[in-house]
N, C-alpha and C. Protein backbone atom coordinates (compact mmCIF):
# COMPACT_ATOMS: atom_id res chain seq x y z
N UNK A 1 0.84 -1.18 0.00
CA UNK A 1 0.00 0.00 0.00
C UNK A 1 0.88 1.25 0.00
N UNK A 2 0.39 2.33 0.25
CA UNK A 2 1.32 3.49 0.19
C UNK A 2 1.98 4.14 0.96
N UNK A 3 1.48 2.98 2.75
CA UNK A 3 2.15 3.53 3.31
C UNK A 3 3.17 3.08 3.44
N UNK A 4 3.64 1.81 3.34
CA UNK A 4 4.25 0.50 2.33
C UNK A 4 5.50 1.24 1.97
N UNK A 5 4.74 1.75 0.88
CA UNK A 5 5.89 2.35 -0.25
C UNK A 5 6.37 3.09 0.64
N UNK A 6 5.82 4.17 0.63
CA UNK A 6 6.49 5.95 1.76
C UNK A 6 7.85 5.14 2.99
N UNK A 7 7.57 4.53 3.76
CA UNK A 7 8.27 4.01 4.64
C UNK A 7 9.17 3.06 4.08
N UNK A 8 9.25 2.26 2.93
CA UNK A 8 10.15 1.53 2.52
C UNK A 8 10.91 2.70 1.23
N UNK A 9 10.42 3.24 0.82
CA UNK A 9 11.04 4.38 -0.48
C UNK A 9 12.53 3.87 -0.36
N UNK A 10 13.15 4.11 0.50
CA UNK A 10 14.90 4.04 0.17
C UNK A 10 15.18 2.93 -0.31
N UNK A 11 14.49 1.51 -0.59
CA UNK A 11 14.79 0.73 -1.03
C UNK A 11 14.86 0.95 -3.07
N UNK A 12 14.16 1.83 -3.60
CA UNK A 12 14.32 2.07 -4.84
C UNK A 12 16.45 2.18 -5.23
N UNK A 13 16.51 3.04 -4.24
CA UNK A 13 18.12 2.98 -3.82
C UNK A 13 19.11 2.31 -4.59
N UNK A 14 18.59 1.03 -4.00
CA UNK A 14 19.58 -0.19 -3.97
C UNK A 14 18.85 -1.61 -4.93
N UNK A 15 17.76 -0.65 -5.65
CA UNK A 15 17.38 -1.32 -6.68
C UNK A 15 16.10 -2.55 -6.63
N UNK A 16 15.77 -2.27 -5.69
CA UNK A 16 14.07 -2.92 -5.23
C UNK A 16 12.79 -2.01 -5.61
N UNK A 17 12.34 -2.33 -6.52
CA UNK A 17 11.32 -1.11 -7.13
C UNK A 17 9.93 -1.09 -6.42
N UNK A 18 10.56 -0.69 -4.96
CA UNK A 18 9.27 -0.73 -4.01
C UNK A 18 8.30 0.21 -4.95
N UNK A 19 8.62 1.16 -5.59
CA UNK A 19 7.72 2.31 -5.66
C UNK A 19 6.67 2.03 -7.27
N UNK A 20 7.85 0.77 -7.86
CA UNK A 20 6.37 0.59 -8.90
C UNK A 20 5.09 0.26 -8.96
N UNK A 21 4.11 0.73 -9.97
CA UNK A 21 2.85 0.23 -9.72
C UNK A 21 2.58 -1.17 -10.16
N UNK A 22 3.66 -1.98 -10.58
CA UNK A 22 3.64 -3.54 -10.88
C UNK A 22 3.89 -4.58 -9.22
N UNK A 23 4.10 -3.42 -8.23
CA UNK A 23 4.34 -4.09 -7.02
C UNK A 23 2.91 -4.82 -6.42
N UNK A 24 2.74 -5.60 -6.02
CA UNK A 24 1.69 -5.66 -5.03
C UNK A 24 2.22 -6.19 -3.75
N UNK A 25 3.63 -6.71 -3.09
CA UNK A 25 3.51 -7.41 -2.22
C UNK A 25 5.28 -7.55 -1.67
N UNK A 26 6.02 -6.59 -0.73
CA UNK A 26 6.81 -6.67 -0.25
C UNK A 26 7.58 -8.00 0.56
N UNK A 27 8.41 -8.25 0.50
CA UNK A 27 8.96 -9.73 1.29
C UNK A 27 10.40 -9.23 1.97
N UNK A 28 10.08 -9.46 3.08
CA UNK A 28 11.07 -9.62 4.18
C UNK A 28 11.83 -10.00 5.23
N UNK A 29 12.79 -10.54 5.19
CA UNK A 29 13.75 -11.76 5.88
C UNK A 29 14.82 -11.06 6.84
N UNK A 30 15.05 -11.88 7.76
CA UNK A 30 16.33 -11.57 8.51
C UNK A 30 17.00 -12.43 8.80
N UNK A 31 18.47 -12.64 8.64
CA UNK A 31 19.16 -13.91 9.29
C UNK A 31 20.62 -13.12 9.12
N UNK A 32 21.30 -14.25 9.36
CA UNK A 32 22.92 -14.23 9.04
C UNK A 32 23.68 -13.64 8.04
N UNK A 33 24.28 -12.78 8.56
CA UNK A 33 24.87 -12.85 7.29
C UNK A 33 25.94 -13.21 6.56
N UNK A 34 26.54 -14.20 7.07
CA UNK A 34 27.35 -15.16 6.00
C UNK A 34 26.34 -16.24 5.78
N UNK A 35 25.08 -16.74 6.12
CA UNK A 35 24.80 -17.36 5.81
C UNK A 35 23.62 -17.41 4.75
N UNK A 36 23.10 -15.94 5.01
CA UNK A 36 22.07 -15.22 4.25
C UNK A 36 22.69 -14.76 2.84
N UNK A 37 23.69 -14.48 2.65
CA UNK A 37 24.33 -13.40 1.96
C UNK A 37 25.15 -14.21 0.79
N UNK A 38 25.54 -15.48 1.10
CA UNK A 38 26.41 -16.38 0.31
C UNK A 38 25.78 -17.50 -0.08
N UNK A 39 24.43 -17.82 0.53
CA UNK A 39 24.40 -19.17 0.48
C UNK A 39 22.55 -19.05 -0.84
N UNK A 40 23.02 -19.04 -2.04
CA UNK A 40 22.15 -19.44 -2.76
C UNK A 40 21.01 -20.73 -2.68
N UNK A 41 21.89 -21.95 -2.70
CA UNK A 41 21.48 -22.95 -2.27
C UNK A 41 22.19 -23.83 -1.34
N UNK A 42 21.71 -25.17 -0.47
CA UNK A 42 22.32 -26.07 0.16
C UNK A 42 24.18 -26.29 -0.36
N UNK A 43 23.77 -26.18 -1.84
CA UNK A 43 25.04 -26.52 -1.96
C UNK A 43 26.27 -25.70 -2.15
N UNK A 44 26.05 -24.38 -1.69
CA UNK A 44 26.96 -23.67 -1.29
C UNK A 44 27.51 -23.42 0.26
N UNK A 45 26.46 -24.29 0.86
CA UNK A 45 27.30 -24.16 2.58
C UNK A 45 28.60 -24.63 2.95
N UNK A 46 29.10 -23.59 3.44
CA UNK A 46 30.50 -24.78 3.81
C UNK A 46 30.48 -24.31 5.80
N UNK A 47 30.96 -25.42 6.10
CA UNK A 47 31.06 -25.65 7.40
C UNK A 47 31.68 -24.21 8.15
N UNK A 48 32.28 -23.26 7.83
CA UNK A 48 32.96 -22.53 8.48
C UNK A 48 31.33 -21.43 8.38
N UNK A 49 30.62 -21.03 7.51
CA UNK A 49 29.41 -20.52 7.11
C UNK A 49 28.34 -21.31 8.31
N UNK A 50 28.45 -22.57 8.24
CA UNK A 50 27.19 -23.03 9.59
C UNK A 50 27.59 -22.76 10.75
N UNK A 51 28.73 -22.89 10.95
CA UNK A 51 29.52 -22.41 12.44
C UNK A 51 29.51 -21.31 12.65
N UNK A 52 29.52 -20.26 11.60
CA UNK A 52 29.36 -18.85 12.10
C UNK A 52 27.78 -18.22 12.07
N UNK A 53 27.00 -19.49 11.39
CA UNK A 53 26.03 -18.88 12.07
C UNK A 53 25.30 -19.31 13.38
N UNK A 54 25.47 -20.48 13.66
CA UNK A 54 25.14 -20.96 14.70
C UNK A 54 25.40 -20.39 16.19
N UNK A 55 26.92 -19.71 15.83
CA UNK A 55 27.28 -19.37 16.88
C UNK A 55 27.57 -17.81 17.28
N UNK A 56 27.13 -17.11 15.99
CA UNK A 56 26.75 -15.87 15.99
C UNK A 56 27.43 -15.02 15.00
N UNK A 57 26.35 -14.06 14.38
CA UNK A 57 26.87 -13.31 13.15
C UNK A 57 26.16 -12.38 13.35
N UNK A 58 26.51 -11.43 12.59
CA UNK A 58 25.58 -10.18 12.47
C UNK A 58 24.27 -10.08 11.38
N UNK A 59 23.52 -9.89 11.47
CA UNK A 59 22.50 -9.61 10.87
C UNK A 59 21.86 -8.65 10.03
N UNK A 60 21.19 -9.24 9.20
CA UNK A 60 20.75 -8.51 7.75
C UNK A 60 19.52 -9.03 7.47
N UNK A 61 18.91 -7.82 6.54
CA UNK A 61 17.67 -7.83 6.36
C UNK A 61 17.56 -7.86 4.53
N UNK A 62 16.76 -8.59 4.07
CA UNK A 62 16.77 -9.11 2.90
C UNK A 62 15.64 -8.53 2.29
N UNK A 63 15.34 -7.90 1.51
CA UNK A 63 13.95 -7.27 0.92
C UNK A 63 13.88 -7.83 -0.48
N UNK A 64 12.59 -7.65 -0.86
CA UNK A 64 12.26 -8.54 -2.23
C UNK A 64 10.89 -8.07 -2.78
N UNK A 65 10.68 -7.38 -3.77
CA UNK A 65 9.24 -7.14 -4.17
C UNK A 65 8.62 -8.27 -5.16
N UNK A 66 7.57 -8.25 -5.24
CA UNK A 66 6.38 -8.95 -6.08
C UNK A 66 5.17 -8.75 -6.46
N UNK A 67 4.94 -9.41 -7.71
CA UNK A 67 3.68 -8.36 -8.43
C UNK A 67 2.86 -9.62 -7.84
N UNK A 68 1.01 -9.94 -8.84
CA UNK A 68 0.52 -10.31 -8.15
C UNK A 68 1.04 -12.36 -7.75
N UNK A 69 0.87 -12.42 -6.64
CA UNK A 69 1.07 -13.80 -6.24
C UNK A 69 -0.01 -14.82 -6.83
N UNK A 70 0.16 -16.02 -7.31
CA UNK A 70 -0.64 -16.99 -7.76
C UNK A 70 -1.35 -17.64 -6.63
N UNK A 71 -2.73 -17.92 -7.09
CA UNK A 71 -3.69 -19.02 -5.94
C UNK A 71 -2.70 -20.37 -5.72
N UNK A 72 -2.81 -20.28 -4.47
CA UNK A 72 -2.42 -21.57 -4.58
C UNK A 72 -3.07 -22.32 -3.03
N UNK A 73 -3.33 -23.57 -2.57
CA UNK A 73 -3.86 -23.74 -1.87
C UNK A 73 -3.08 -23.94 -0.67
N UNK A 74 -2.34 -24.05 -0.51
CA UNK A 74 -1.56 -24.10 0.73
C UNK A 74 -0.83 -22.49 1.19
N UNK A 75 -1.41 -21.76 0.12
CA UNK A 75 -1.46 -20.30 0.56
C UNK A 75 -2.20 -19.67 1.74
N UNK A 76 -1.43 -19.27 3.23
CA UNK A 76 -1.98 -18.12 4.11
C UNK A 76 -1.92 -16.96 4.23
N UNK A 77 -2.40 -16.22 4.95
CA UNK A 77 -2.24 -15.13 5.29
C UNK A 77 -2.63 -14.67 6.82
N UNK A 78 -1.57 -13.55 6.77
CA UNK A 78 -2.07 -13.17 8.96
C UNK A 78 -2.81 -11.92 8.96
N UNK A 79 -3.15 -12.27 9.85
CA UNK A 79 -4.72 -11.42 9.74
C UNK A 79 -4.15 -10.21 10.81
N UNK A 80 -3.75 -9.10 10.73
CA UNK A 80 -3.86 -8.19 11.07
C UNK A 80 -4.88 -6.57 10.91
N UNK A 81 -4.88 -5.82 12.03
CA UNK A 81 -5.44 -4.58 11.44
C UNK A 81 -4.59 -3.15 11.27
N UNK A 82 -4.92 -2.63 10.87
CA UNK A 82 -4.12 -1.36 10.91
C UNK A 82 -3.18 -1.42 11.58
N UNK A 83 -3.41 -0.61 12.61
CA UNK A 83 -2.80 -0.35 13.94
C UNK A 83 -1.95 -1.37 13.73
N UNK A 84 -1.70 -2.58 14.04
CA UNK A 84 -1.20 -3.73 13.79
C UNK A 84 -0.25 -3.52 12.47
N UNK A 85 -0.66 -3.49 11.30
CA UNK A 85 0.04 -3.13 10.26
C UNK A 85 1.07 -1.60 10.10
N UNK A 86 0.68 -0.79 10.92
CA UNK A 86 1.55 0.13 11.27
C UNK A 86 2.84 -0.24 12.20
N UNK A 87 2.70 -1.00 12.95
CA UNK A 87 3.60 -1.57 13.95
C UNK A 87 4.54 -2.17 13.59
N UNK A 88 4.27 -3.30 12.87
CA UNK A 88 5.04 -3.78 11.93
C UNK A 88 5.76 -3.47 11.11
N UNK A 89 5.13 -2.34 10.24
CA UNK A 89 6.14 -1.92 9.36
C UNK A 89 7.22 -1.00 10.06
N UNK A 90 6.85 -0.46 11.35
CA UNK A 90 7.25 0.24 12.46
C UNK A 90 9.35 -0.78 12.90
N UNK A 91 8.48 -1.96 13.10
CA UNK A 91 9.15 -2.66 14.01
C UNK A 91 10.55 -3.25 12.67
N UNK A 92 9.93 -3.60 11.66
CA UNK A 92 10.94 -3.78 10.69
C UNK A 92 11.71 -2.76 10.42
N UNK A 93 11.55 -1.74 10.14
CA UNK A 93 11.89 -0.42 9.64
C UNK A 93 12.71 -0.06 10.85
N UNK A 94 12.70 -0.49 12.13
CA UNK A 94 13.29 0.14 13.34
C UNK A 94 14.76 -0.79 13.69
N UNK A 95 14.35 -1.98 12.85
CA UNK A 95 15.94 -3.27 13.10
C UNK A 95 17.07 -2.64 11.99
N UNK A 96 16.45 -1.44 11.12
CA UNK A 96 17.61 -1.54 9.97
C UNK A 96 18.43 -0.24 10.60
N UNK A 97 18.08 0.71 11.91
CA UNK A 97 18.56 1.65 12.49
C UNK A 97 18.15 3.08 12.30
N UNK A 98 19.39 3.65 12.60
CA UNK A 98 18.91 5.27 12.02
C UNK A 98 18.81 5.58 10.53
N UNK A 99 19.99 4.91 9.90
CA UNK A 99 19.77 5.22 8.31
C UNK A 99 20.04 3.61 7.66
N UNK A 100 19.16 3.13 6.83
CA UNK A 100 19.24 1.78 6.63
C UNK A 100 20.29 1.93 5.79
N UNK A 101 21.51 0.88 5.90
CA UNK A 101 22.50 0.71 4.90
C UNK A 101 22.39 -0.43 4.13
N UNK A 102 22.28 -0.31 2.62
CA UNK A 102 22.45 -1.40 1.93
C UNK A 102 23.77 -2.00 1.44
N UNK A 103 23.97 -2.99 1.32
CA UNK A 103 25.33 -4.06 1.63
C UNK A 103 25.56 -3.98 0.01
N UNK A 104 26.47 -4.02 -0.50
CA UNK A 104 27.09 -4.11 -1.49
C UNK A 104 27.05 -5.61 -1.96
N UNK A 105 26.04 -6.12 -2.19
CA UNK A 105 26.11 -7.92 -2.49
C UNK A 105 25.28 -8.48 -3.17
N UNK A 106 25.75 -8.82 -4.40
CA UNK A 106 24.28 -9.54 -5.29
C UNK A 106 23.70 -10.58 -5.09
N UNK A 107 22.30 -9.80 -4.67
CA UNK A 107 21.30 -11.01 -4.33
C UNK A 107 20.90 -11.69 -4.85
N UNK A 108 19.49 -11.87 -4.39
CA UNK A 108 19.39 -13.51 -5.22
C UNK A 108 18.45 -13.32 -6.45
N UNK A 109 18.26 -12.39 -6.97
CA UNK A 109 17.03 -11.81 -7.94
C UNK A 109 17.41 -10.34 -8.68
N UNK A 110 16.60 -10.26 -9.02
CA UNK A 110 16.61 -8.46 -9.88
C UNK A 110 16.48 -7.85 -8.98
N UNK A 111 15.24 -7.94 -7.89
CA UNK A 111 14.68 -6.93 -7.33
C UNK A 111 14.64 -6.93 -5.72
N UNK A 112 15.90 -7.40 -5.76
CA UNK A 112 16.01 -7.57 -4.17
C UNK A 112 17.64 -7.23 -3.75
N UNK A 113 17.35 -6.76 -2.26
CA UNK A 113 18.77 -5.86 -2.01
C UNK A 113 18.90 -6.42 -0.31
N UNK A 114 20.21 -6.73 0.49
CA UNK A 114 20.24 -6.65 1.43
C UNK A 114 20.62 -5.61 2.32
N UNK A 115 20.17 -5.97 3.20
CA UNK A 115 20.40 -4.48 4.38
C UNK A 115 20.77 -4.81 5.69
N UNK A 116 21.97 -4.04 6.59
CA UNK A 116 22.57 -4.29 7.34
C UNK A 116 21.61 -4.02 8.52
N UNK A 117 21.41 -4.67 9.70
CA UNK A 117 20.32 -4.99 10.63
C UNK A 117 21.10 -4.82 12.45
N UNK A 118 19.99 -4.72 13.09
CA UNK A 118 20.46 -4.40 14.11
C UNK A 118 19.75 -6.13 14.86
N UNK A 119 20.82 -6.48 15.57
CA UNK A 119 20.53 -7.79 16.07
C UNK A 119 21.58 -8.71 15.76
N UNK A 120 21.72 -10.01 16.22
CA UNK A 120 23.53 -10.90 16.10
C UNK A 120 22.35 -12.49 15.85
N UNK A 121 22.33 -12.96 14.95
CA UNK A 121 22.11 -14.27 14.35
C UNK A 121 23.01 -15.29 15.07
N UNK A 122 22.37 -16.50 15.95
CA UNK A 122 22.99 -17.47 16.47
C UNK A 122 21.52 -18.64 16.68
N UNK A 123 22.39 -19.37 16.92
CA UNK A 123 21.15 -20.79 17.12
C UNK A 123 19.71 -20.70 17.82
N UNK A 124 20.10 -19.33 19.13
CA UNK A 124 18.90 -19.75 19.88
C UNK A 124 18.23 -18.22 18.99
N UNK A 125 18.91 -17.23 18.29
CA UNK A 125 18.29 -16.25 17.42
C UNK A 125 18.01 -16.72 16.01
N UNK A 126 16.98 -17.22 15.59
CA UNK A 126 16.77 -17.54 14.73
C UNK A 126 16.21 -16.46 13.65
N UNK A 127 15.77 -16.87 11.77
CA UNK A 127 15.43 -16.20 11.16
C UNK A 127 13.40 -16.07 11.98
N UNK A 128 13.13 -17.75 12.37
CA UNK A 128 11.98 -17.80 12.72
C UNK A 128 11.51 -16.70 13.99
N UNK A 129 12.79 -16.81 14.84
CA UNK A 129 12.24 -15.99 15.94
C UNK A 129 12.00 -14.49 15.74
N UNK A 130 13.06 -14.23 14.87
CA UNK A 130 12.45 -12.79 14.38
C UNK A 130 11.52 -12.48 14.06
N UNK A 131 11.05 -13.30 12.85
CA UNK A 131 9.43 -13.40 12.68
C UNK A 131 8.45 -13.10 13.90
N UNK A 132 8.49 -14.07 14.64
CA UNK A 132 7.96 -13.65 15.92
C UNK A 132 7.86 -12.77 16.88
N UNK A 133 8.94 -12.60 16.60
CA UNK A 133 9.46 -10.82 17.44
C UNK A 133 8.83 -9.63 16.86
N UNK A 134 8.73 -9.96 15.38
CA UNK A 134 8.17 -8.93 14.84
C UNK A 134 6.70 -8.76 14.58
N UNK A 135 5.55 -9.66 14.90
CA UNK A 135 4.23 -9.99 14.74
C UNK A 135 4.54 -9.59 16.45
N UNK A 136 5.17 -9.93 17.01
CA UNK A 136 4.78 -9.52 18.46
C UNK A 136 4.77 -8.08 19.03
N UNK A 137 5.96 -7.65 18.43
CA UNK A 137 6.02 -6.12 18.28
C UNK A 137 4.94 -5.29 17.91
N UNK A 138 4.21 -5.82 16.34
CA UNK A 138 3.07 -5.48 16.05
C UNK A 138 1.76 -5.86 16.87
N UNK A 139 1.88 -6.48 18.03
CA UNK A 139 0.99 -6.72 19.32
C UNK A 139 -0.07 -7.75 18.96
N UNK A 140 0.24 -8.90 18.24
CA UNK A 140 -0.34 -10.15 17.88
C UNK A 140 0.28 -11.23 18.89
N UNK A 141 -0.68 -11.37 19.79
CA UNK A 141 -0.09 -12.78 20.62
C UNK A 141 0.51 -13.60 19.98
N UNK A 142 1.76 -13.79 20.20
CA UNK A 142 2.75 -14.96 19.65
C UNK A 142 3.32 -15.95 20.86
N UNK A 143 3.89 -16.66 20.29
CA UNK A 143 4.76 -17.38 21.41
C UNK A 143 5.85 -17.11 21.51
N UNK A 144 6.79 -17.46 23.01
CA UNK A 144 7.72 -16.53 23.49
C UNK A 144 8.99 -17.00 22.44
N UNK A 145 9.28 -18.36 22.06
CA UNK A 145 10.32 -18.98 21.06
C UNK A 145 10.08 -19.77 20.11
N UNK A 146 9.92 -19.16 18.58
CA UNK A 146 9.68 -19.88 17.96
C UNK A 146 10.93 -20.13 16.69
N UNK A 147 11.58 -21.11 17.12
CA UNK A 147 13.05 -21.29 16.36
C UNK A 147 12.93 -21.72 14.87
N UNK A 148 12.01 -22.31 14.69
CA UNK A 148 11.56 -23.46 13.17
C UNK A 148 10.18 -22.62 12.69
N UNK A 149 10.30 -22.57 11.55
CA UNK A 149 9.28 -22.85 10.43
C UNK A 149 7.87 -23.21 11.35
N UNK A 150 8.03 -24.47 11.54
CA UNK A 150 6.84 -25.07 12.20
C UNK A 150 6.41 -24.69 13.13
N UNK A 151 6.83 -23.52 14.56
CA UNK A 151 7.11 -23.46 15.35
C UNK A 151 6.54 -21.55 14.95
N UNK A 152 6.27 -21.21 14.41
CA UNK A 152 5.88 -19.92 13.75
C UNK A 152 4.56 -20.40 13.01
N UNK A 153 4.07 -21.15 12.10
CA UNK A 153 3.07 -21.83 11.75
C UNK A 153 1.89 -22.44 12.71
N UNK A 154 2.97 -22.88 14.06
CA UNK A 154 2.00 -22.92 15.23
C UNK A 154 1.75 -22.09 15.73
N UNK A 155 2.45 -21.18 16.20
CA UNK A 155 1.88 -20.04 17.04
C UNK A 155 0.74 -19.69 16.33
N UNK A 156 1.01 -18.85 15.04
CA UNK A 156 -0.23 -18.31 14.30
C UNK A 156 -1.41 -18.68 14.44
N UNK A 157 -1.54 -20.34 14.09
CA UNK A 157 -2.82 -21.00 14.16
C UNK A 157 -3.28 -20.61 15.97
N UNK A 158 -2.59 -21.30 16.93
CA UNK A 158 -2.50 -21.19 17.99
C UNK A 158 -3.47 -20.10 18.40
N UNK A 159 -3.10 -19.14 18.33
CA UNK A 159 -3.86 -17.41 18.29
C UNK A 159 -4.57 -16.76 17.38
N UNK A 160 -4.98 -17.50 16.58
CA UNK A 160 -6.16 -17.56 15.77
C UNK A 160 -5.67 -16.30 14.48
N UNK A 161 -4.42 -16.15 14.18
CA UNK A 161 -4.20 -15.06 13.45
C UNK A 161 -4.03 -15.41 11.95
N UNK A 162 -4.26 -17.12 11.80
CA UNK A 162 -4.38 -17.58 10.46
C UNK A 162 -5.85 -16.95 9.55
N UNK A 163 -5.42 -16.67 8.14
CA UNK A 163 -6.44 -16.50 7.21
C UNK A 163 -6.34 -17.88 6.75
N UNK A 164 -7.52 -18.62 6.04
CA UNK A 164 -7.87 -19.26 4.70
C UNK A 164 -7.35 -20.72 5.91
């Protein structure tokens, strides 16, 4: 939406075309960054990359736009309101600092850029728990640790914040 855009704008920057009208749908990640930043697929991990993230790295924030998304049935969505949706974009927008810096590193797409983050990536800090941190921030009952995929998928249902 536009408030969307307005609050993400600096991402045009670094080459994420938050501001086109082909956008419909922002995507945003946080993890490691040697592990975020290098690792295309499985088969680029190398052991010195899992060890540093496991045991702590600094953190980055990954942005990605998209036009419209396809039906698909195993497709959700979290049900927030405003207020809620202000928070959020609040709470993301508040991990990248005073002035968000984008990292000099080609990502994984056209339209996506990483950004240097406030927070240290390690085993018990997960990409999942952020998630959580950040729906919680936005004042959606979550659960206090959610490390896995699955474990974020539960909470949601859990607190009734699943769509579809």
């Amino acid at each position: 939406d536009n408030d969307t855009r307005a609050g993400f704008a600096f991402l045009d920057a670094a080459g994420v075309p938050i501001g086109s009208p082909a956008v419909q749908w922002l995507s945003v990640g946080w993890g490691s960054e040697a592990f975020y930043t290098t690792t295309g697929s499985y088969h680029d991990l190398s052991l010195r990359t899992i060890w540093r993230a496991a045991t702590g790295d600094a953190g980055v924030i990954r942005f990605e736009v998209y036009g419209a998304l396809p039906d698909h049935p195993s497709l959700r969505s979290v049900k927030v309101n405003q207020a809620q949706l202000d928070a959020l974009r609040a709470a993301i927008r508040g991990d990248l600092g005073a002035e968000p810096n984008a990292l000099s590193l080609n990502g994984f797409s056209m339209t996506d850029a990483f950004y240097s983050a406030l927070g240290r990536f390690h085993v018990l800090s997960t990409c999942n728990v952020w998630v959580g941190q950040k729906l919680a921030d936005a004042g959606l009952a979550f659960g206090v640790w959610t490390p896995t995929p699955y474990g974020v998928t539960l909470s949601l249902w859990w607190n009734g914040h699943l769509d579809g």
